[in-house]
PDB file of N, CA and C in Angstrom:
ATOM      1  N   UNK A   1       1.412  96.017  22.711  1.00  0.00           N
ATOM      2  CA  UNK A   1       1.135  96.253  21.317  1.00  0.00           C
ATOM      3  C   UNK A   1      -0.092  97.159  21.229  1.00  0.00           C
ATOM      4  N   UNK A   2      -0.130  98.209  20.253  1.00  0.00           N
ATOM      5  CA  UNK A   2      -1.162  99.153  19.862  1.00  0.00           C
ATOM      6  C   UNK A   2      -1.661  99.127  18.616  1.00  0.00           C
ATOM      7  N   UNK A   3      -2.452  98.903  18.072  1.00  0.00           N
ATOM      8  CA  UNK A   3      -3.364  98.741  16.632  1.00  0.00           C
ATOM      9  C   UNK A   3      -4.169 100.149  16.689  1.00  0.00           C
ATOM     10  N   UNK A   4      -3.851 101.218  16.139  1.00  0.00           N
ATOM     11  CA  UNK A   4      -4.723 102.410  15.652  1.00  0.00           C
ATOM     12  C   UNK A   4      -4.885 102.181  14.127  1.00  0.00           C
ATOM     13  N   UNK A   5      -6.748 103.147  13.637  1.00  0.00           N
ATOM     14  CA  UNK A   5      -6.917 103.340  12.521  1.00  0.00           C
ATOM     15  C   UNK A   5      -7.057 104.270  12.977  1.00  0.00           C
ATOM     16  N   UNK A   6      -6.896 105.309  11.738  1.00  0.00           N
ATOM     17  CA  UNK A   6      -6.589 106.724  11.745  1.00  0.00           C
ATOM     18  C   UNK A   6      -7.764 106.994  10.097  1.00  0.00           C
ATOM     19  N   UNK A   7      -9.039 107.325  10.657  1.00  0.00           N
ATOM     20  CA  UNK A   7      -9.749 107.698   9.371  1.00  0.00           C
ATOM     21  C   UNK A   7      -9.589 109.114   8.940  1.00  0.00           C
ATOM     22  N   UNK A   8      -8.788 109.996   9.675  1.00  0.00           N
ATOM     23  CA  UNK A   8      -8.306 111.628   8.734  1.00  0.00           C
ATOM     24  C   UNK A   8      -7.149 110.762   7.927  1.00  0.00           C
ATOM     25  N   UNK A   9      -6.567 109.894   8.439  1.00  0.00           N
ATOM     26  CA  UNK A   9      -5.858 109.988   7.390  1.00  0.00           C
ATOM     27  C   UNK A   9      -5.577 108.295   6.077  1.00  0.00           C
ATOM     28  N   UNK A  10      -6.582 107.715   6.436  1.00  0.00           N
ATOM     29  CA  UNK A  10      -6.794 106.647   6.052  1.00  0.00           C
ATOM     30  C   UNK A  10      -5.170 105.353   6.206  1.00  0.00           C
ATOM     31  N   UNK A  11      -4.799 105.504   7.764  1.00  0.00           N
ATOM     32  CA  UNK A  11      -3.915 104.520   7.785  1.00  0.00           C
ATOM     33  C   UNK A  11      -4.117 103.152   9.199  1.00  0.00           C
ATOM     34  N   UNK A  12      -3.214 102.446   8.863  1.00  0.00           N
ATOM     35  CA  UNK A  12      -3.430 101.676  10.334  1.00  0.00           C
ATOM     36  C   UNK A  12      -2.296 101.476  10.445  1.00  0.00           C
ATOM     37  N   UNK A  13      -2.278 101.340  11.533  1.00  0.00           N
ATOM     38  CA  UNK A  13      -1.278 101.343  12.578  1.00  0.00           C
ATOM     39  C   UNK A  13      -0.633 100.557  13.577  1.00  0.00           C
ATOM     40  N   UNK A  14       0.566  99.061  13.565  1.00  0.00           N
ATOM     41  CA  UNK A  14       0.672  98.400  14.301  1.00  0.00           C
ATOM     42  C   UNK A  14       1.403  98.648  14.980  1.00  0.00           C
ATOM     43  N   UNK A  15       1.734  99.222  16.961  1.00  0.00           N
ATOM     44  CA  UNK A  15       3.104  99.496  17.366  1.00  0.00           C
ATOM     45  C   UNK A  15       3.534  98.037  18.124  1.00  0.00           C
ATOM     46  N   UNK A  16       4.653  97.841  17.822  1.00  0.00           N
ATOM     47  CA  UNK A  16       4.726  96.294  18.666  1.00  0.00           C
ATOM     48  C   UNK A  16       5.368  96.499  19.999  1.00  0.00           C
ATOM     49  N   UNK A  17       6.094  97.591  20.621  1.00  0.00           N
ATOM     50  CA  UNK A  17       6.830  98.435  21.910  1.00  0.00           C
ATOM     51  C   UNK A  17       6.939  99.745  21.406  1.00  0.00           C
ATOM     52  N   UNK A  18       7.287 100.488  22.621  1.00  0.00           N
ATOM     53  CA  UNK A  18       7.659 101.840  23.101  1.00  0.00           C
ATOM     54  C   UNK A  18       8.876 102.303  22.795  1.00  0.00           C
ATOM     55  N   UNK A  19      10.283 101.641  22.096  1.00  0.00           N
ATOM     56  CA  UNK A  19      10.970 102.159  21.466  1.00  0.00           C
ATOM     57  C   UNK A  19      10.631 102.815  21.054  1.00  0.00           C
ATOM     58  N   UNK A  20      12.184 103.860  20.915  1.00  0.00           N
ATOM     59  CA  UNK A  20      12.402 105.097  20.079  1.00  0.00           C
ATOM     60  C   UNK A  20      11.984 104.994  18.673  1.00  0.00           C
ATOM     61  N   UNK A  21      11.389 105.457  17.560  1.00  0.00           N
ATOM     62  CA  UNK A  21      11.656 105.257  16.343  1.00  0.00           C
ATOM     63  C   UNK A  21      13.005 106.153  15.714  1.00  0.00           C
ATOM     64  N   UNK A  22      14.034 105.313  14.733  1.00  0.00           N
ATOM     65  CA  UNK A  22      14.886 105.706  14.471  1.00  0.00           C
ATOM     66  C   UNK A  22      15.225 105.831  12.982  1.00  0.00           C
ATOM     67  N   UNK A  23      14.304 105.398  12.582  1.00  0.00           N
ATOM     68  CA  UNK A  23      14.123 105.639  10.826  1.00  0.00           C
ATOM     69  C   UNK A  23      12.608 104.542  10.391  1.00  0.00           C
ATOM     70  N   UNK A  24      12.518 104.915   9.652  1.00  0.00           N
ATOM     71  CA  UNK A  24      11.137 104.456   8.705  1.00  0.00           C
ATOM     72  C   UNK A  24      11.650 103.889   7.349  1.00  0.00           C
ATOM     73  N   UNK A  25      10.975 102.727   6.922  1.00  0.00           N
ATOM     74  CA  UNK A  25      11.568 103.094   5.467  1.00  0.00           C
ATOM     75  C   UNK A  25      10.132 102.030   4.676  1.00  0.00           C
ATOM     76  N   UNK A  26      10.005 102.568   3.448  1.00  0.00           N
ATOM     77  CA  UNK A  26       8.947 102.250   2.782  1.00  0.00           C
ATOM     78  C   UNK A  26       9.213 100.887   1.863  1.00  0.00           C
ATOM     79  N   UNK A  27       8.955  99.976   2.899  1.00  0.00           N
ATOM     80  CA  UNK A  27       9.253  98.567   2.028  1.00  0.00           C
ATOM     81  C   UNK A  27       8.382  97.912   0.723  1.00  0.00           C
ATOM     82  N   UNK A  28       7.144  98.689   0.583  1.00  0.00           N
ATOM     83  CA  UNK A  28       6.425  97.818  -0.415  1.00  0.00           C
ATOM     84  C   UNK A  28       5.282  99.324  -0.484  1.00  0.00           C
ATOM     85  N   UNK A  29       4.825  99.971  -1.782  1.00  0.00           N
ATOM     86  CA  UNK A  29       3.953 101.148  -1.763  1.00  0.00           C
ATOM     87  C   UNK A  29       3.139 100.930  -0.872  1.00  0.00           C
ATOM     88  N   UNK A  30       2.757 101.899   0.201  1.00  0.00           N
ATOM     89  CA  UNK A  30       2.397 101.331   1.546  1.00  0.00           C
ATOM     90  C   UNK A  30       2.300 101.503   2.589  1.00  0.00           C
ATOM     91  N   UNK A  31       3.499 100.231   2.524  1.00  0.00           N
ATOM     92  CA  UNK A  31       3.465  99.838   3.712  1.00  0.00           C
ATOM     93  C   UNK A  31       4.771 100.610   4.263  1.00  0.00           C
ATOM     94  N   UNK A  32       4.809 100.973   5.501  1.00  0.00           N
ATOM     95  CA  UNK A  32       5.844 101.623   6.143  1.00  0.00           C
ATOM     96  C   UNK A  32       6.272 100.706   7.676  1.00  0.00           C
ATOM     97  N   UNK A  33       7.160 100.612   7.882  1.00  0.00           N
ATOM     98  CA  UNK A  33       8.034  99.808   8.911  1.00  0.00           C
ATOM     99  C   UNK A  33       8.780 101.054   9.812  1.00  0.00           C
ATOM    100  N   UNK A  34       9.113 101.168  10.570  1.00  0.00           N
ATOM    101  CA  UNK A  34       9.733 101.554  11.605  1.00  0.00           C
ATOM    102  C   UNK A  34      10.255 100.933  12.583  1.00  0.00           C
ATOM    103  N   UNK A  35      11.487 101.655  12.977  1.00  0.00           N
ATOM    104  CA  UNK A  35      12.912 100.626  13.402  1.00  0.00           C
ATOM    105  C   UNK A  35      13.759 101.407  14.541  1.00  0.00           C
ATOM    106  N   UNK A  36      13.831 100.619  15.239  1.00  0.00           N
ATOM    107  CA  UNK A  36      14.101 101.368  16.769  1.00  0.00           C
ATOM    108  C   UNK A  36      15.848 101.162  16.458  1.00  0.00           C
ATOM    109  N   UNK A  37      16.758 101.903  17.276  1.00  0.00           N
ATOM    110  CA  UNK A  37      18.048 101.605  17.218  1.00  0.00           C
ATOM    111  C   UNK A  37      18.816 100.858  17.236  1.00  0.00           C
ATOM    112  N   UNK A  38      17.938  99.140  17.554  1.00  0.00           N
ATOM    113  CA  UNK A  38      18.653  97.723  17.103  1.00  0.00           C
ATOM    114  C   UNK A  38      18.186  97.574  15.807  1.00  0.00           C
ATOM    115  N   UNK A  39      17.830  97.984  14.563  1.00  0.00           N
ATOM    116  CA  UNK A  39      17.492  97.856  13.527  1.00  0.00           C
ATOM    117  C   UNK A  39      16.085  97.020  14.004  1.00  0.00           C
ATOM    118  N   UNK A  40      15.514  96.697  14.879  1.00  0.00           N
ATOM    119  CA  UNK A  40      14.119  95.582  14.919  1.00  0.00           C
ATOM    120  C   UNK A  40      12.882  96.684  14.637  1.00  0.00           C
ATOM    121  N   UNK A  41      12.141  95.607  13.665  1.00  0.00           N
ATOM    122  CA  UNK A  41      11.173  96.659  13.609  1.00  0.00           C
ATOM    123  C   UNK A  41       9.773  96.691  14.459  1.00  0.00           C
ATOM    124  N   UNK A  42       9.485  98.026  15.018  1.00  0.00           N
ATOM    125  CA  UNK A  42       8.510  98.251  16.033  1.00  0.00           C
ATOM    126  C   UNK A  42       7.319  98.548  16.029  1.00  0.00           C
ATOM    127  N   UNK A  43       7.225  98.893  14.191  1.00  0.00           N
ATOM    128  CA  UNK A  43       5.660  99.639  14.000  1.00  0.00           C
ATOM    129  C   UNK A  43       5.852  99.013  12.553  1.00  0.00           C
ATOM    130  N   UNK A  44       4.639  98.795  12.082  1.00  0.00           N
ATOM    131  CA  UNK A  44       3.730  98.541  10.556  1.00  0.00           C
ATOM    132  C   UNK A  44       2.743  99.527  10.319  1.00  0.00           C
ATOM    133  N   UNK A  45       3.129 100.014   9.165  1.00  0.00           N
ATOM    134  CA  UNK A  45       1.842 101.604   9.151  1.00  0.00           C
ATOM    135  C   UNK A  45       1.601 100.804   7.315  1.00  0.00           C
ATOM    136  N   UNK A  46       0.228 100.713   7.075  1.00  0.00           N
ATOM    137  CA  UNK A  46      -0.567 100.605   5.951  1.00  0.00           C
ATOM    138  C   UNK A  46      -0.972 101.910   5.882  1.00  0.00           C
ATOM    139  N   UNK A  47      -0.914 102.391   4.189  1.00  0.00           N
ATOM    140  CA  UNK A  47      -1.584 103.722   3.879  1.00  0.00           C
ATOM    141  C   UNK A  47      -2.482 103.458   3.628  1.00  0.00           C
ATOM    142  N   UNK A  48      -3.758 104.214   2.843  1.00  0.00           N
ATOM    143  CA  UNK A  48      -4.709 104.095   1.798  1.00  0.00           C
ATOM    144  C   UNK A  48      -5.083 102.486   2.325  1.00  0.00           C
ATOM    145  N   UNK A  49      -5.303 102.615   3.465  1.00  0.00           N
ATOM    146  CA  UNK A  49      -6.536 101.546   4.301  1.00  0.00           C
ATOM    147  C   UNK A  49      -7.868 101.389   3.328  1.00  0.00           C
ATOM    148  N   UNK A  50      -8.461 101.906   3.631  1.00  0.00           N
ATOM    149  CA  UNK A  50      -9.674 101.617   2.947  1.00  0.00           C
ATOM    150  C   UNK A  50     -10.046 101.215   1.755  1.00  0.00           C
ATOM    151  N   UNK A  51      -8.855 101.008   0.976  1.00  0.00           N
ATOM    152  CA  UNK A  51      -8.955 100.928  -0.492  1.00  0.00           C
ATOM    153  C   UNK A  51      -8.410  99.650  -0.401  1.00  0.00           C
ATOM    154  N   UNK A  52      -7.726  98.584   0.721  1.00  0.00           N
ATOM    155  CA  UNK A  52      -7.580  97.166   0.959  1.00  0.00           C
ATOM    156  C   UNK A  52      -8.400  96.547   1.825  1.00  0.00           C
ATOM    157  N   UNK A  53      -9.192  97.153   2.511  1.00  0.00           N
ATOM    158  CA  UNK A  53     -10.373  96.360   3.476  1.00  0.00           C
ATOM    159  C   UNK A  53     -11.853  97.288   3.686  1.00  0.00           C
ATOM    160  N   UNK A  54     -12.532  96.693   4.057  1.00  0.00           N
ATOM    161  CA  UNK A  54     -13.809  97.182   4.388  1.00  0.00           C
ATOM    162  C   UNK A  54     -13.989  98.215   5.230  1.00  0.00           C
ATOM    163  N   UNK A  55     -14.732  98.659   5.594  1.00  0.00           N
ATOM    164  CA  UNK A  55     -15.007  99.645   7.459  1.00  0.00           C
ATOM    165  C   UNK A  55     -15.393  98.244   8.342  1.00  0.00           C
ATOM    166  N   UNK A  56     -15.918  97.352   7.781  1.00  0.00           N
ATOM    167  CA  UNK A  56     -16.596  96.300   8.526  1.00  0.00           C
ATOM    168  C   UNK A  56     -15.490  95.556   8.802  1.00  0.00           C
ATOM    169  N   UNK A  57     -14.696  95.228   8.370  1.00  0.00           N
ATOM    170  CA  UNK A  57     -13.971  94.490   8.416  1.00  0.00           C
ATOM    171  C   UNK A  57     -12.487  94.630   9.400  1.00  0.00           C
ATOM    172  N   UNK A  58     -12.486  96.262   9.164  1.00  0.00           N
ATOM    173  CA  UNK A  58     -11.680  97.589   9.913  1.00  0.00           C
ATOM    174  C   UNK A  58     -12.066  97.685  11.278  1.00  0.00           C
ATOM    175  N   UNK A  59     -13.730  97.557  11.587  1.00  0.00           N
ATOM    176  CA  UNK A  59     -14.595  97.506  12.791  1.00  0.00           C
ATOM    177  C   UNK A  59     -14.216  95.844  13.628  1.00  0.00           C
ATOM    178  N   UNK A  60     -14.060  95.019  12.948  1.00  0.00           N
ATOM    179  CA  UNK A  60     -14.534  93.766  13.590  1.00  0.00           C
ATOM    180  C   UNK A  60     -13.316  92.856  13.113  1.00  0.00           C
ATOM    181  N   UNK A  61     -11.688  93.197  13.244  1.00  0.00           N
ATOM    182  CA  UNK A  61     -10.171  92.699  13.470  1.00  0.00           C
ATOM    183  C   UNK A  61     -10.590  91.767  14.897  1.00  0.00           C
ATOM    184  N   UNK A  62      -9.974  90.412  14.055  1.00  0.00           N
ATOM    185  CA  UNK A  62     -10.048  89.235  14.872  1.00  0.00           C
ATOM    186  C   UNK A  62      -8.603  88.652  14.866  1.00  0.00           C
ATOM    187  N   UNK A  63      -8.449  88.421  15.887  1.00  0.00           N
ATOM    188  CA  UNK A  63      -7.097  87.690  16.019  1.00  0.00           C
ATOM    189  C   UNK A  63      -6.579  86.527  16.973  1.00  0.00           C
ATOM    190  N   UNK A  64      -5.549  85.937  15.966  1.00  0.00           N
ATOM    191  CA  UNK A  64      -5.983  84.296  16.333  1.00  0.00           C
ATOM    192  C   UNK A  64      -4.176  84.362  16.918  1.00  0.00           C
ATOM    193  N   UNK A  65      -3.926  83.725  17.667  1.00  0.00           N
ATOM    194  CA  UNK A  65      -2.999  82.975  17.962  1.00  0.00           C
ATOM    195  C   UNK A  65      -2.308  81.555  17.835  1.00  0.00           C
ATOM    196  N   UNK A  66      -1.088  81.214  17.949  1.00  0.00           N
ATOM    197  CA  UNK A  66      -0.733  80.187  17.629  1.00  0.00           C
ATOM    198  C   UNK A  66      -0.067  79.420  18.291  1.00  0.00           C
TER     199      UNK A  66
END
């Protein structure tokens, strides 16, 4: 898995594998999904980042398991 923020263009970026991407589609103003050729989806792209979280907050992603 890969987590990029991208501050040229104010997005973030979740890839969950190295699949192909085979379409995108914009599920909620946003948010963007991407979908490898089993329909599963492989990436989560948030637009206009900064206008839902901090830089601090952008800086210091904690993650918990279950």
């Amino acid at each position: 898995m890969k987590i990029t923020v991208d501050k040229e263009t104010d997005t973030l970026y979740f890839r969950l594998d190295e699949n192909k991407i085979v379409e995108s589609e914009e599920v909620r103003p946003g948010v963007i999904f991407d979908y490898d050729e089993n329909d599963a989806v492989i990436g989560v792209e948030f637009l206009n980042v900064s206008s839902r979280t901090t830089k601090e907050d952008l800086s210091n992603m904690q993650f918990e398991s279950a």
